[in-house]
PDB file of N, CA and C in Angstrom:
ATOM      1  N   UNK A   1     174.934 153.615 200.753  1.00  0.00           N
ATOM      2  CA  UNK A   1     176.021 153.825 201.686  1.00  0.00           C
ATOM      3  C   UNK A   1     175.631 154.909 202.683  1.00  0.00           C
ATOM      4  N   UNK A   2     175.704 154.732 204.038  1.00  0.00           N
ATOM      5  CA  UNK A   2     175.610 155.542 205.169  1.00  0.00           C
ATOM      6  C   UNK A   2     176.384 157.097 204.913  1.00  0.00           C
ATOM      7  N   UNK A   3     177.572 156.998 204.695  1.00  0.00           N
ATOM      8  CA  UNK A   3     178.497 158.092 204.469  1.00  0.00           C
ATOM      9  C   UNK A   3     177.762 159.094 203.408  1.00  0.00           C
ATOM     10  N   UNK A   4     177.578 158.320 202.408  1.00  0.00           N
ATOM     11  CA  UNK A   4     177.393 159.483 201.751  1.00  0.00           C
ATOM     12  C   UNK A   4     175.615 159.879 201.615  1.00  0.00           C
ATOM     13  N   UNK A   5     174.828 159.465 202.127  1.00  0.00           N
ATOM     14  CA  UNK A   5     173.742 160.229 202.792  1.00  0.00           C
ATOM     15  C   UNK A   5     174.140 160.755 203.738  1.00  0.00           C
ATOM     16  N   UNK A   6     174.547 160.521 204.854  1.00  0.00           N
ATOM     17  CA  UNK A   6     175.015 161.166 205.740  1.00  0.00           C
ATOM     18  C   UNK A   6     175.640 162.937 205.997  1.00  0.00           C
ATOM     19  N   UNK A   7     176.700 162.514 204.614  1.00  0.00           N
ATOM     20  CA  UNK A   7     177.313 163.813 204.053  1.00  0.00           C
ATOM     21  C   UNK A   7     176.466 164.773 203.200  1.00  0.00           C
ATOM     22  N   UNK A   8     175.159 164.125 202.561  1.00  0.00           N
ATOM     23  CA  UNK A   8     174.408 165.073 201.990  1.00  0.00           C
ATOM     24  C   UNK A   8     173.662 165.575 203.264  1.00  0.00           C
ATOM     25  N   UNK A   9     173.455 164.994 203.976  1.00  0.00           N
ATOM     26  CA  UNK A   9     172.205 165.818 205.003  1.00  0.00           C
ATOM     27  C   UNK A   9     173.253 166.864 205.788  1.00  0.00           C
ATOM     28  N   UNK A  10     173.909 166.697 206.261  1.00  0.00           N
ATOM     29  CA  UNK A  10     174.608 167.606 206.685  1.00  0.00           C
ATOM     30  C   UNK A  10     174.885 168.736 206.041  1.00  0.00           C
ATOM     31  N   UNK A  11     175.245 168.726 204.514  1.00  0.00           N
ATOM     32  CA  UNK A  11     175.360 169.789 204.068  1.00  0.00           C
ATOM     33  C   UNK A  11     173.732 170.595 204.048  1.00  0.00           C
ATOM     34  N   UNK A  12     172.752 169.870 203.777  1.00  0.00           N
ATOM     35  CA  UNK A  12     171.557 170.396 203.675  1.00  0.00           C
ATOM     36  C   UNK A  12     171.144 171.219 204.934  1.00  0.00           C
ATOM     37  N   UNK A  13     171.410 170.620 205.879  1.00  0.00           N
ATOM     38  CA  UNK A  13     171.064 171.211 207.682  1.00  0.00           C
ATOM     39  C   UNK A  13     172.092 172.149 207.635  1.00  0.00           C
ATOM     40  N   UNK A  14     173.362 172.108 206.788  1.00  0.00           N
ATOM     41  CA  UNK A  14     173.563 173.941 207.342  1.00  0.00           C
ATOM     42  C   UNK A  14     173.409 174.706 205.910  1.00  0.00           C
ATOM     43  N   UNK A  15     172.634 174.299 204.901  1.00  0.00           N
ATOM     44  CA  UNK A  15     172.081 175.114 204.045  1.00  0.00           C
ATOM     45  C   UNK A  15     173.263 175.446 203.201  1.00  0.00           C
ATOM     46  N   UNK A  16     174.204 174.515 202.922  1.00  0.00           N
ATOM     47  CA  UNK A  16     175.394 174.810 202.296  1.00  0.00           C
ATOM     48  C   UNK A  16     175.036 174.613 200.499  1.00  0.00           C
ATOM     49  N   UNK A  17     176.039 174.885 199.615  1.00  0.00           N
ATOM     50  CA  UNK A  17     175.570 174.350 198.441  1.00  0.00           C
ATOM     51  C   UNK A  17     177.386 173.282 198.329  1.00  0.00           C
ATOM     52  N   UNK A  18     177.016 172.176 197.069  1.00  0.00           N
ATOM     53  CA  UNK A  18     178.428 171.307 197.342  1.00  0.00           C
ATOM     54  C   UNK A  18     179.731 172.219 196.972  1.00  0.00           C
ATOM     55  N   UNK A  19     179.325 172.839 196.077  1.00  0.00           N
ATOM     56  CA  UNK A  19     180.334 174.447 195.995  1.00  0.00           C
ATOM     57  C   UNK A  19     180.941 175.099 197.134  1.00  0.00           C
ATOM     58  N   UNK A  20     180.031 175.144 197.392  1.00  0.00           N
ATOM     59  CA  UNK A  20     180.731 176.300 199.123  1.00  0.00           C
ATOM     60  C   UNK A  20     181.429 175.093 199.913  1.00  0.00           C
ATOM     61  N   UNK A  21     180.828 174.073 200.196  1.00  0.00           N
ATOM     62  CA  UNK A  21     181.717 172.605 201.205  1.00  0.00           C
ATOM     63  C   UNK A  21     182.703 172.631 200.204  1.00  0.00           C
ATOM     64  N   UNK A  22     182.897 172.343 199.146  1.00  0.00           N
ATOM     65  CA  UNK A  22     183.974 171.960 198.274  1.00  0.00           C
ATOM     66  C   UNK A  22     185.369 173.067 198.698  1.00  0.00           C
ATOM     67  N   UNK A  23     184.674 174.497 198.339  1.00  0.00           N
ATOM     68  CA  UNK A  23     185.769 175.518 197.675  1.00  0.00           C
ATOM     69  C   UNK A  23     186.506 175.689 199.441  1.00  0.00           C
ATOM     70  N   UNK A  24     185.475 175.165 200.440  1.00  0.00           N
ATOM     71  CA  UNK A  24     185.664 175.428 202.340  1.00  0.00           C
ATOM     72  C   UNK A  24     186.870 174.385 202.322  1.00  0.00           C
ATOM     73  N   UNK A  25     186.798 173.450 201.896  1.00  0.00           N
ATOM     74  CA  UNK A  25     187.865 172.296 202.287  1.00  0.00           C
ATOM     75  C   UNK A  25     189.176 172.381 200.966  1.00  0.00           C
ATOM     76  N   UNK A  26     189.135 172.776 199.936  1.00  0.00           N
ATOM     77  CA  UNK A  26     189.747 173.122 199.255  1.00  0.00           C
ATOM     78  C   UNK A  26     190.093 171.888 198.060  1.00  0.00           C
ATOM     79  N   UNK A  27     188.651 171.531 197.804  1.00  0.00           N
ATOM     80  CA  UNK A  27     188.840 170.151 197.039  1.00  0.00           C
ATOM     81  C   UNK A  27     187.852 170.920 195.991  1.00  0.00           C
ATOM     82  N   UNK A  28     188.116 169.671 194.453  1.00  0.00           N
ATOM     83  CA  UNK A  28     187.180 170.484 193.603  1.00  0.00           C
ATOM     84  C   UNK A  28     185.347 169.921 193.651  1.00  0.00           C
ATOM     85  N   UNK A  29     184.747 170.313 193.313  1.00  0.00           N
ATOM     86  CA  UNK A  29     183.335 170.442 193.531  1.00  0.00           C
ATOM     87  C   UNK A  29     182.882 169.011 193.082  1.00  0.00           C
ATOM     88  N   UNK A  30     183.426 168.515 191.952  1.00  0.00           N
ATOM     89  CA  UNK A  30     183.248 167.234 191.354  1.00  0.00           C
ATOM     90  C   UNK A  30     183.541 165.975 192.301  1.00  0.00           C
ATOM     91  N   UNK A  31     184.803 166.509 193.122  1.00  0.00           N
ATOM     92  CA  UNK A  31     185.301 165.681 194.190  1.00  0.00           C
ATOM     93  C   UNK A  31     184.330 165.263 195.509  1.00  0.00           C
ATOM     94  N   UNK A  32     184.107 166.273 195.817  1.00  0.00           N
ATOM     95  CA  UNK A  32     182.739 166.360 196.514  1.00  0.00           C
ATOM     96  C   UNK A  32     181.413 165.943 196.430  1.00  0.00           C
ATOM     97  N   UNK A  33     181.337 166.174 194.826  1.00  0.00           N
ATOM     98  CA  UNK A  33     180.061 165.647 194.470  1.00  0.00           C
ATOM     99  C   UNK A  33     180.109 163.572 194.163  1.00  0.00           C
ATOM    100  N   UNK A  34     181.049 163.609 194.327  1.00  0.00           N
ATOM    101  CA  UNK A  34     180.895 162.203 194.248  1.00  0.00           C
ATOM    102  C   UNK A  34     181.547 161.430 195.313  1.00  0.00           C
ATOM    103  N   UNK A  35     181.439 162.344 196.473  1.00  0.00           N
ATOM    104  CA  UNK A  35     181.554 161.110 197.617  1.00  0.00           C
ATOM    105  C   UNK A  35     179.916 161.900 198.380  1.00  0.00           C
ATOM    106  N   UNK A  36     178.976 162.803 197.491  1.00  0.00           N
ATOM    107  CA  UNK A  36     178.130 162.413 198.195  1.00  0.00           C
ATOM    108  C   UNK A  36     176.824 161.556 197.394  1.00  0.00           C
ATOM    109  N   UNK A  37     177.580 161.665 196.244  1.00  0.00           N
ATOM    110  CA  UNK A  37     176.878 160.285 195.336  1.00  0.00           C
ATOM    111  C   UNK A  37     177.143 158.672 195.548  1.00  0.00           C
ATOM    112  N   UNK A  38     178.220 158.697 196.065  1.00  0.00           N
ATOM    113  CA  UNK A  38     178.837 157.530 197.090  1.00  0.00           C
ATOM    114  C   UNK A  38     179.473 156.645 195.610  1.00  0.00           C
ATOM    115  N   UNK A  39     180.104 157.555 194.824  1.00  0.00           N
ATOM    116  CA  UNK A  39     180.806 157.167 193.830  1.00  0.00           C
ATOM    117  C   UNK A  39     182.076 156.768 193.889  1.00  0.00           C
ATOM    118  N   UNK A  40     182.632 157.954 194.505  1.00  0.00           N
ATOM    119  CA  UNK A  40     183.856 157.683 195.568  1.00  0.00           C
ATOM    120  C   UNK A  40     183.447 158.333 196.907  1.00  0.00           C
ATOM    121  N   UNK A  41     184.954 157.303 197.680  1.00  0.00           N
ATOM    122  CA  UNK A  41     184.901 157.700 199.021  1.00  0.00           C
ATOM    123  C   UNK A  41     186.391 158.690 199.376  1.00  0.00           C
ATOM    124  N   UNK A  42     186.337 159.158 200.245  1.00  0.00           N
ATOM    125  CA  UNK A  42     187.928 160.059 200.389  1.00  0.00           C
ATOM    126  C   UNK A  42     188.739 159.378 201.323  1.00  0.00           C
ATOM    127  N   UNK A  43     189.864 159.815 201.408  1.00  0.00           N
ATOM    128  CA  UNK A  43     190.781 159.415 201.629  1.00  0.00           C
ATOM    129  C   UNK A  43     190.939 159.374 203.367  1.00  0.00           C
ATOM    130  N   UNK A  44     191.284 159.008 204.290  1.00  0.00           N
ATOM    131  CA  UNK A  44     191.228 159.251 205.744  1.00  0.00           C
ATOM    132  C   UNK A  44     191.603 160.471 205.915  1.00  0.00           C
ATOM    133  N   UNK A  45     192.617 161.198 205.725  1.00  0.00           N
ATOM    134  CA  UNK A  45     192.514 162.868 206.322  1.00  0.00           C
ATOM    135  C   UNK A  45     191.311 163.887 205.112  1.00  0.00           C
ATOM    136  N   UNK A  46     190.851 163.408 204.333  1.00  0.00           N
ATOM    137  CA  UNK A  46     189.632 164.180 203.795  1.00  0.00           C
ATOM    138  C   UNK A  46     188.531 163.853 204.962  1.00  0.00           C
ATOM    139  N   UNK A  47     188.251 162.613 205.118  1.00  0.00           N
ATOM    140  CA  UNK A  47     186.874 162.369 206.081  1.00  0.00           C
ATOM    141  C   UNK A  47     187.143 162.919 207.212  1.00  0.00           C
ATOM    142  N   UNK A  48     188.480 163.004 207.631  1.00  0.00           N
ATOM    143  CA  UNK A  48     189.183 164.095 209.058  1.00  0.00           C
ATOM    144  C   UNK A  48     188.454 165.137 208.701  1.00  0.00           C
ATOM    145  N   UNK A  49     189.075 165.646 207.737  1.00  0.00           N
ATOM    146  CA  UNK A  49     188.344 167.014 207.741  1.00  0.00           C
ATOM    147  C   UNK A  49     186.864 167.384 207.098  1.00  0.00           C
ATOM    148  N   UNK A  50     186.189 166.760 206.597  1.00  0.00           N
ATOM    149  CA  UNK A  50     184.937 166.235 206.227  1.00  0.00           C
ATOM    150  C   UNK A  50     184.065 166.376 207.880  1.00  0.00           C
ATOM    151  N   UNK A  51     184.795 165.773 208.667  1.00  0.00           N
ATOM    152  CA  UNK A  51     184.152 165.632 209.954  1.00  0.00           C
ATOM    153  C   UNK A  51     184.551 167.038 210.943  1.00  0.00           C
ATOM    154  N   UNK A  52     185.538 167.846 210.740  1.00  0.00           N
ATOM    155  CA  UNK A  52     185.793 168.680 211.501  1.00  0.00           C
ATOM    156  C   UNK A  52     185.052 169.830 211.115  1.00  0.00           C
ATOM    157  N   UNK A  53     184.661 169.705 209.489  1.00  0.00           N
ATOM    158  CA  UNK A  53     184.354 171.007 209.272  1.00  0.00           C
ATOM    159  C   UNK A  53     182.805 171.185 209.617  1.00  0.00           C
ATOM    160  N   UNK A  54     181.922 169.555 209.569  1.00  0.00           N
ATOM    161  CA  UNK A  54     180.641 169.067 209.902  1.00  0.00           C
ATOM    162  C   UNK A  54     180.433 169.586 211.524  1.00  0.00           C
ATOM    163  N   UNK A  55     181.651 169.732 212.409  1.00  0.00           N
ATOM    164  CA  UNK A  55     181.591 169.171 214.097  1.00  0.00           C
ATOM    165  C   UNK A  55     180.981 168.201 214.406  1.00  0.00           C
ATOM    166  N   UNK A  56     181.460 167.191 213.477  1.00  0.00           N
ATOM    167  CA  UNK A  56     181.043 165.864 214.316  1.00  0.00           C
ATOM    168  C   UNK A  56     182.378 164.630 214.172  1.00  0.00           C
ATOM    169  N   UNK A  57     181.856 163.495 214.959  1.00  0.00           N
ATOM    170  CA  UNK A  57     183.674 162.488 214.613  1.00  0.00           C
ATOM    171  C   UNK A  57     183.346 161.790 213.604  1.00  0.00           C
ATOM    172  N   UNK A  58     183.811 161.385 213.061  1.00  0.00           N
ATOM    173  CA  UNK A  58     184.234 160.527 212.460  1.00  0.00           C
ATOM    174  C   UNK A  58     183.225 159.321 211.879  1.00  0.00           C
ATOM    175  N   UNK A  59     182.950 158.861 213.426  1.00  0.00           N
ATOM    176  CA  UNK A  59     182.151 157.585 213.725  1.00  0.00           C
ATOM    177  C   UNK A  59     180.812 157.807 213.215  1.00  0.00           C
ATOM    178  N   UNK A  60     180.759 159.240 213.855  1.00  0.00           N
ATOM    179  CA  UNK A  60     179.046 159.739 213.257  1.00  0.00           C
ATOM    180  C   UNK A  60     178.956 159.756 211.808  1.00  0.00           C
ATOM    181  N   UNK A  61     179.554 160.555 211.610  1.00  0.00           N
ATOM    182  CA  UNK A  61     179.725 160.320 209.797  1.00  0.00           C
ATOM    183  C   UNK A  61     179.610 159.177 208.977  1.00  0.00           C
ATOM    184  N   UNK A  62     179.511 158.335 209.365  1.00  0.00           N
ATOM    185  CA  UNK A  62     179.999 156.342 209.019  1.00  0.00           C
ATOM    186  C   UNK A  62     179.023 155.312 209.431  1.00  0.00           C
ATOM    187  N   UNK A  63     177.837 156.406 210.244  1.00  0.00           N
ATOM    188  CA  UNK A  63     177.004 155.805 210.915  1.00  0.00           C
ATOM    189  C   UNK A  63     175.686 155.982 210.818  1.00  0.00           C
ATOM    190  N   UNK A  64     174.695 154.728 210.015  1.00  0.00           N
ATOM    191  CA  UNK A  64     173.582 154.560 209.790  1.00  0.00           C
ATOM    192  C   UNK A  64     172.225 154.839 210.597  1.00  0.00           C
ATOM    193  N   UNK A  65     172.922 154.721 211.934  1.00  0.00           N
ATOM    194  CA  UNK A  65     171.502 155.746 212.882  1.00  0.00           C
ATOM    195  C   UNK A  65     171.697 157.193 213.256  1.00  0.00           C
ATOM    196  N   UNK A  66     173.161 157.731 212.482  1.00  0.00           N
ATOM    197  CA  UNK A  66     173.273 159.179 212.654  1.00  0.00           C
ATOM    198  C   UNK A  66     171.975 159.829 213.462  1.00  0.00           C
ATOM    199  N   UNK A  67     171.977 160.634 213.987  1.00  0.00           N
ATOM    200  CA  UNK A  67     170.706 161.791 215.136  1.00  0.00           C
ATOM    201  C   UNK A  67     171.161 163.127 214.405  1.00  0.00           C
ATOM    202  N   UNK A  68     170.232 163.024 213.363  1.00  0.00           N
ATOM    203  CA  UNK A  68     170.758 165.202 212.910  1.00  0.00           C
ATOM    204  C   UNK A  68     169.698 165.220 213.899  1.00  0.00           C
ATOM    205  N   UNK A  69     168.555 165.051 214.311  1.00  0.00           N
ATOM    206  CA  UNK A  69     168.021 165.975 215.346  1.00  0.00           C
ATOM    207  C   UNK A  69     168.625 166.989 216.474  1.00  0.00           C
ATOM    208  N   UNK A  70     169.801 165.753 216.772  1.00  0.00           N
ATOM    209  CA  UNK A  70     170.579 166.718 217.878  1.00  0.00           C
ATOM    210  C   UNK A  70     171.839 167.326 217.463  1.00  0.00           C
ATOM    211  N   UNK A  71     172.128 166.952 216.158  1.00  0.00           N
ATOM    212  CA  UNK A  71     172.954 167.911 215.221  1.00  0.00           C
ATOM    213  C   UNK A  71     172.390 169.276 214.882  1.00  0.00           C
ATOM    214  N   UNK A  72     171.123 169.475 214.587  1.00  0.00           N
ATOM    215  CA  UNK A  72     170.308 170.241 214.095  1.00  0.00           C
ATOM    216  C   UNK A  72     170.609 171.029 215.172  1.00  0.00           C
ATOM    217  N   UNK A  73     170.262 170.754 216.541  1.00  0.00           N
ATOM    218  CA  UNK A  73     170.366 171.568 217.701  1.00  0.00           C
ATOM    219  C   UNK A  73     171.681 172.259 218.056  1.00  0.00           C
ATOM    220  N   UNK A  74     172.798 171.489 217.699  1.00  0.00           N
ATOM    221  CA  UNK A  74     174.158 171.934 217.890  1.00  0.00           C
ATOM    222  C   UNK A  74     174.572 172.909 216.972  1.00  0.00           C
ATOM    223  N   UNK A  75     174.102 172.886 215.713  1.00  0.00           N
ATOM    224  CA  UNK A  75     174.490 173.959 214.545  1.00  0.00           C
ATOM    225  C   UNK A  75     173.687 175.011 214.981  1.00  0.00           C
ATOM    226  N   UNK A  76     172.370 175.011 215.199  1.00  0.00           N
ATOM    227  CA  UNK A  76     171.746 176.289 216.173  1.00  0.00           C
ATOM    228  C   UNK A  76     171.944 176.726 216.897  1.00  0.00           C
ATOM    229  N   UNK A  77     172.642 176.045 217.604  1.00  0.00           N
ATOM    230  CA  UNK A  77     173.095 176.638 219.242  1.00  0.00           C
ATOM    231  C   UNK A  77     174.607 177.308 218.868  1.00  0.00           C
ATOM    232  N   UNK A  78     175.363 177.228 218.196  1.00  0.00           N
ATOM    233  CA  UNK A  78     175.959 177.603 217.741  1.00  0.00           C
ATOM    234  C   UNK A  78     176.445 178.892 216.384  1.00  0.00           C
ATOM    235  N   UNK A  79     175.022 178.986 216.020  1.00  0.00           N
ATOM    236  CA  UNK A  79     174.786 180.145 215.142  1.00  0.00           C
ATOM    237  C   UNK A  79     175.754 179.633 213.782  1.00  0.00           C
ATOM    238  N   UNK A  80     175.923 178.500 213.282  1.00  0.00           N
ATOM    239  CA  UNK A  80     176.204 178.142 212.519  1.00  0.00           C
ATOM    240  C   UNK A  80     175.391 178.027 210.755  1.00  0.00           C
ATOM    241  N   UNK A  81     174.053 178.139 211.300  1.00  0.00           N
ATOM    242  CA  UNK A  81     172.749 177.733 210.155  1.00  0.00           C
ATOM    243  C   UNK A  81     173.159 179.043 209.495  1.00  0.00           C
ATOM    244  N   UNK A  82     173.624 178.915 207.894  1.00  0.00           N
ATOM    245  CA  UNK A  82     173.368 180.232 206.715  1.00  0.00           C
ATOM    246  C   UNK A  82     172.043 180.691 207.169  1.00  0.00           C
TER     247      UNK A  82
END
């Protein structure tokens, strides 16, 4: 599943652990860990905020030619990288 690779690389590019994304959105860690095992998926206002807390939409998130290259650049340019 796109999503949930998707959702692991992202956490990896800002050097997060699923703990810190988890305890940030206020879901439990297990919850997390299995929508990026693509065990489960979340609910539409989780992937809302899944995507807001990423800065990206939605679409990107869901999407198999995702570009972290120019994600990579936006979390830098932004002083976002731990």
């Amino acid at each position: 599943m796109d999503f949930s690779r998707n959702l692991q690389r992202l956490r990896l590019i800002k050097k997060e652990s699923a703990a810190d994304v988890a305890a940030d959105l206020g879901i439990s860690e297990a919850t997390y860990i299995s929508w990026e095992s693509g065990e489960k998926e979340p609910e539409l206002n989780e992937l809302c905020s899944l995507a807001e807390y990423f800065m990206i939409t939605v679409d990107n998130m869901l999407d198999a030619a995702f570009d972290y290259t120019n994600y990579l650049r936006l979390v830098k340019a932004k002083g976002l990288l731990n």
